[in-house]
C-alpha atoms as a PDB file:
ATOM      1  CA  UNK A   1       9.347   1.730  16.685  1.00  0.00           C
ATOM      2  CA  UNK A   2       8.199   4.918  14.830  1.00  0.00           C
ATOM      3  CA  UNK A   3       4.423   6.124  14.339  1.00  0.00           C
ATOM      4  CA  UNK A   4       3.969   3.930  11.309  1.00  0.00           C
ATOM      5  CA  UNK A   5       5.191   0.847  11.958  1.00  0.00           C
ATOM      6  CA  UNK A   6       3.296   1.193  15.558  1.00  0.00           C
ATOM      7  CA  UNK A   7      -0.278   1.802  13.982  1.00  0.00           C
ATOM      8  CA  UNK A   8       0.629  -1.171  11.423  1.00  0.00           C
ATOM      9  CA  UNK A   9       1.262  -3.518  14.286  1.00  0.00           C
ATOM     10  CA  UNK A  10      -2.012  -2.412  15.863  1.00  0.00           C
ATOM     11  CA  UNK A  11      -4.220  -2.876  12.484  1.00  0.00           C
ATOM     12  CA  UNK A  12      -2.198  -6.526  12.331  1.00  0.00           C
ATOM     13  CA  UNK A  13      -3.128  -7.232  16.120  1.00  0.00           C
ATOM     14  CA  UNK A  14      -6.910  -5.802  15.773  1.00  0.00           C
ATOM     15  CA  UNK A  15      -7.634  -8.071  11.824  1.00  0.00           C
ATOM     16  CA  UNK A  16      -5.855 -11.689  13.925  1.00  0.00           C
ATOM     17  CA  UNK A  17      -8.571 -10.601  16.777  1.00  0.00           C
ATOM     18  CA  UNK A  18     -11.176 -10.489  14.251  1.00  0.00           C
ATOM     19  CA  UNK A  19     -10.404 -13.187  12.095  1.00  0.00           C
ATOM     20  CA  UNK A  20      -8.922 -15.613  14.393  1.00  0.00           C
ATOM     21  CA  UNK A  21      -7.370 -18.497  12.956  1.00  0.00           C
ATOM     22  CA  UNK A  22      -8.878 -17.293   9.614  1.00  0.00           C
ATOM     23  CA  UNK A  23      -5.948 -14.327   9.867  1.00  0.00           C
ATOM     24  CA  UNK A  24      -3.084 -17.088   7.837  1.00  0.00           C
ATOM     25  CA  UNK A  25      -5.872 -17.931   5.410  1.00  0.00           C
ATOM     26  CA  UNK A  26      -6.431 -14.236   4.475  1.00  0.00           C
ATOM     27  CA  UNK A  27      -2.420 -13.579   3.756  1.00  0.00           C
ATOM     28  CA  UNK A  28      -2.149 -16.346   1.776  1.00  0.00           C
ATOM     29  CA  UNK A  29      -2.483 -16.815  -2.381  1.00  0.00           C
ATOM     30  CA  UNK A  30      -2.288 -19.473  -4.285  1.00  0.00           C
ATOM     31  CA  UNK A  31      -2.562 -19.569  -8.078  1.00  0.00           C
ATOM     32  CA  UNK A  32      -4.302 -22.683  -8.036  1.00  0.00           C
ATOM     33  CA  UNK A  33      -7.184 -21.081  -6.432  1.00  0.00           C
ATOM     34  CA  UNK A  34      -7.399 -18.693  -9.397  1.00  0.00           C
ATOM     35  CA  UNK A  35      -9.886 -19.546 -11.906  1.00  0.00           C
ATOM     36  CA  UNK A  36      -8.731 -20.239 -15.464  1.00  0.00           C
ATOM     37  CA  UNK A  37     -10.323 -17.190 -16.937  1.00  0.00           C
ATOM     38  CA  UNK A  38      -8.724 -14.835 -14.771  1.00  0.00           C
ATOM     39  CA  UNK A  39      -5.530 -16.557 -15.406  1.00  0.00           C
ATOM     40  CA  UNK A  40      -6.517 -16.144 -19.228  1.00  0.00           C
ATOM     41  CA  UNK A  41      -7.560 -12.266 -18.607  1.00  0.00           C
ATOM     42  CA  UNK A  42      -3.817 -11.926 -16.873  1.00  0.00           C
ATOM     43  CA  UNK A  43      -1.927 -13.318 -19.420  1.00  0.00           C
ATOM     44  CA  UNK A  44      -4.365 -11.435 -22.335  1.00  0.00           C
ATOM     45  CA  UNK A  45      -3.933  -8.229 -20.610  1.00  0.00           C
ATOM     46  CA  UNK A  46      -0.791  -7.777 -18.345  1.00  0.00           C
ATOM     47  CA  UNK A  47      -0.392  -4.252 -18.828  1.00  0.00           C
ATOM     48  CA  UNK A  48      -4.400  -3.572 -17.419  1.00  0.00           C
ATOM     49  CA  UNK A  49      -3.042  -6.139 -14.948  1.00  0.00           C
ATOM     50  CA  UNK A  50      -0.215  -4.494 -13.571  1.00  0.00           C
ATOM     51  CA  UNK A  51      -2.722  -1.213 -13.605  1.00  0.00           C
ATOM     52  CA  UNK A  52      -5.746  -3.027 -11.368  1.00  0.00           C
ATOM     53  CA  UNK A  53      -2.369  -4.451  -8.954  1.00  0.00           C
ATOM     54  CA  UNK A  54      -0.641  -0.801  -8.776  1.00  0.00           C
ATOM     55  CA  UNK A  55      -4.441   0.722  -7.956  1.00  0.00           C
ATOM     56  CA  UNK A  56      -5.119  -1.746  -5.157  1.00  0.00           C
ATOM     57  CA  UNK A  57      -1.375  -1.037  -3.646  1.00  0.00           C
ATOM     58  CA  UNK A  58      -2.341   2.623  -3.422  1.00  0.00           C
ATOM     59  CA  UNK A  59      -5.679   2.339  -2.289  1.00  0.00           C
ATOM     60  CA  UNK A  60      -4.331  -0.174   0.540  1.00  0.00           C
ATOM     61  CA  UNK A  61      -0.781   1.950   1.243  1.00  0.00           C
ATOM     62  CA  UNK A  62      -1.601   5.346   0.137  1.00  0.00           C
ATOM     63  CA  UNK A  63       1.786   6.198   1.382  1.00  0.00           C
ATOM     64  CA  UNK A  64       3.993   4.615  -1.384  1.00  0.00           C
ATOM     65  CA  UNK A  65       2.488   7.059  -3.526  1.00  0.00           C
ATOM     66  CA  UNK A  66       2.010  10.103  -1.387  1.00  0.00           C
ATOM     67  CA  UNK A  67       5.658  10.333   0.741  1.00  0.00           C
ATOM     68  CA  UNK A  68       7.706  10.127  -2.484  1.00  0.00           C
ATOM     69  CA  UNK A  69       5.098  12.747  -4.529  1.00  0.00           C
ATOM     70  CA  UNK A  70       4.994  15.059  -1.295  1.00  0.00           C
ATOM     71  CA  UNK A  71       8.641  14.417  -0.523  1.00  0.00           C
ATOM     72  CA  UNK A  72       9.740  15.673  -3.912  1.00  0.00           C
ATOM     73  CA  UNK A  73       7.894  19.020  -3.117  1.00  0.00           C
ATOM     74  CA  UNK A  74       9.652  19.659  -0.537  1.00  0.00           C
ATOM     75  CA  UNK A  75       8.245  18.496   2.339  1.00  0.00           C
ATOM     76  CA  UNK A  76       9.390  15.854   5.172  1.00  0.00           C
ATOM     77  CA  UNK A  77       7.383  14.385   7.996  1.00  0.00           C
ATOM     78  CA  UNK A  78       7.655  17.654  10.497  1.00  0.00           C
ATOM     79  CA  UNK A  79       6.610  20.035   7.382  1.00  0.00           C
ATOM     80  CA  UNK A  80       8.480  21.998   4.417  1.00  0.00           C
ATOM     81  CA  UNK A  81      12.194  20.527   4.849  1.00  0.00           C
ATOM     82  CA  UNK A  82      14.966  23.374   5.424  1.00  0.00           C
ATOM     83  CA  UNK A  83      16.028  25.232   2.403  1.00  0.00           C
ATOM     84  CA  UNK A  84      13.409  24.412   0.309  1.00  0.00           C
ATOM     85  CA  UNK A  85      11.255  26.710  -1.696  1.00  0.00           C
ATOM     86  CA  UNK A  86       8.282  25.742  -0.009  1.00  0.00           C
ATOM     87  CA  UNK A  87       9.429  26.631   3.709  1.00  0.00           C
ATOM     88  CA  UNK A  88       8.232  30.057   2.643  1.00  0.00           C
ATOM     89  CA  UNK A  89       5.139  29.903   1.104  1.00  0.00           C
ATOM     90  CA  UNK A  90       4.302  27.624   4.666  1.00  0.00           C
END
């Protein structure tokens, strides 16, 4: 199990320790829960939509943005890959 997935596990573990039996209640969604005007807003608006969902996936896994951005300059996990520009300038 690398680094991430480790720390993942551990942030799982520590929220079903706080939350107890709550934890399955958190995970789950259900559209009928959603009031009608949000559902409205959603279907007026599903570009802002897909904006507010994309923002809240970053804030929560700054990583799906950050890896590929930083892994297109030129740099892996250990630091500046081999070959690449950027192994000088480090």
């Amino acid at each position: 199990m690398n680094a991430t997935a480790a720390a993942a596990a551990a942030v799982a573990e520590k929220l079903k320790q706080l939350l107890g039996d709550r934890f399955n209640e958190v995970l789950e969604l259900s559209l009928d829960q959603v009031p009608e005007e949000v559902l409205q807003y959603i279907r007026n608006n599903p570009g802002q939509t897909a904006f507010y969902l994309a923002n809240g996936a970053i804030l929560l896994f700054p990583a799906l943005l950050t890896w590929p951005l930083l892994n297109a300059l030129g740099f892996a996990g250990a630091g500046p890959r081999l070959g690449k520009h950027l192994k000088i300038a480090h």
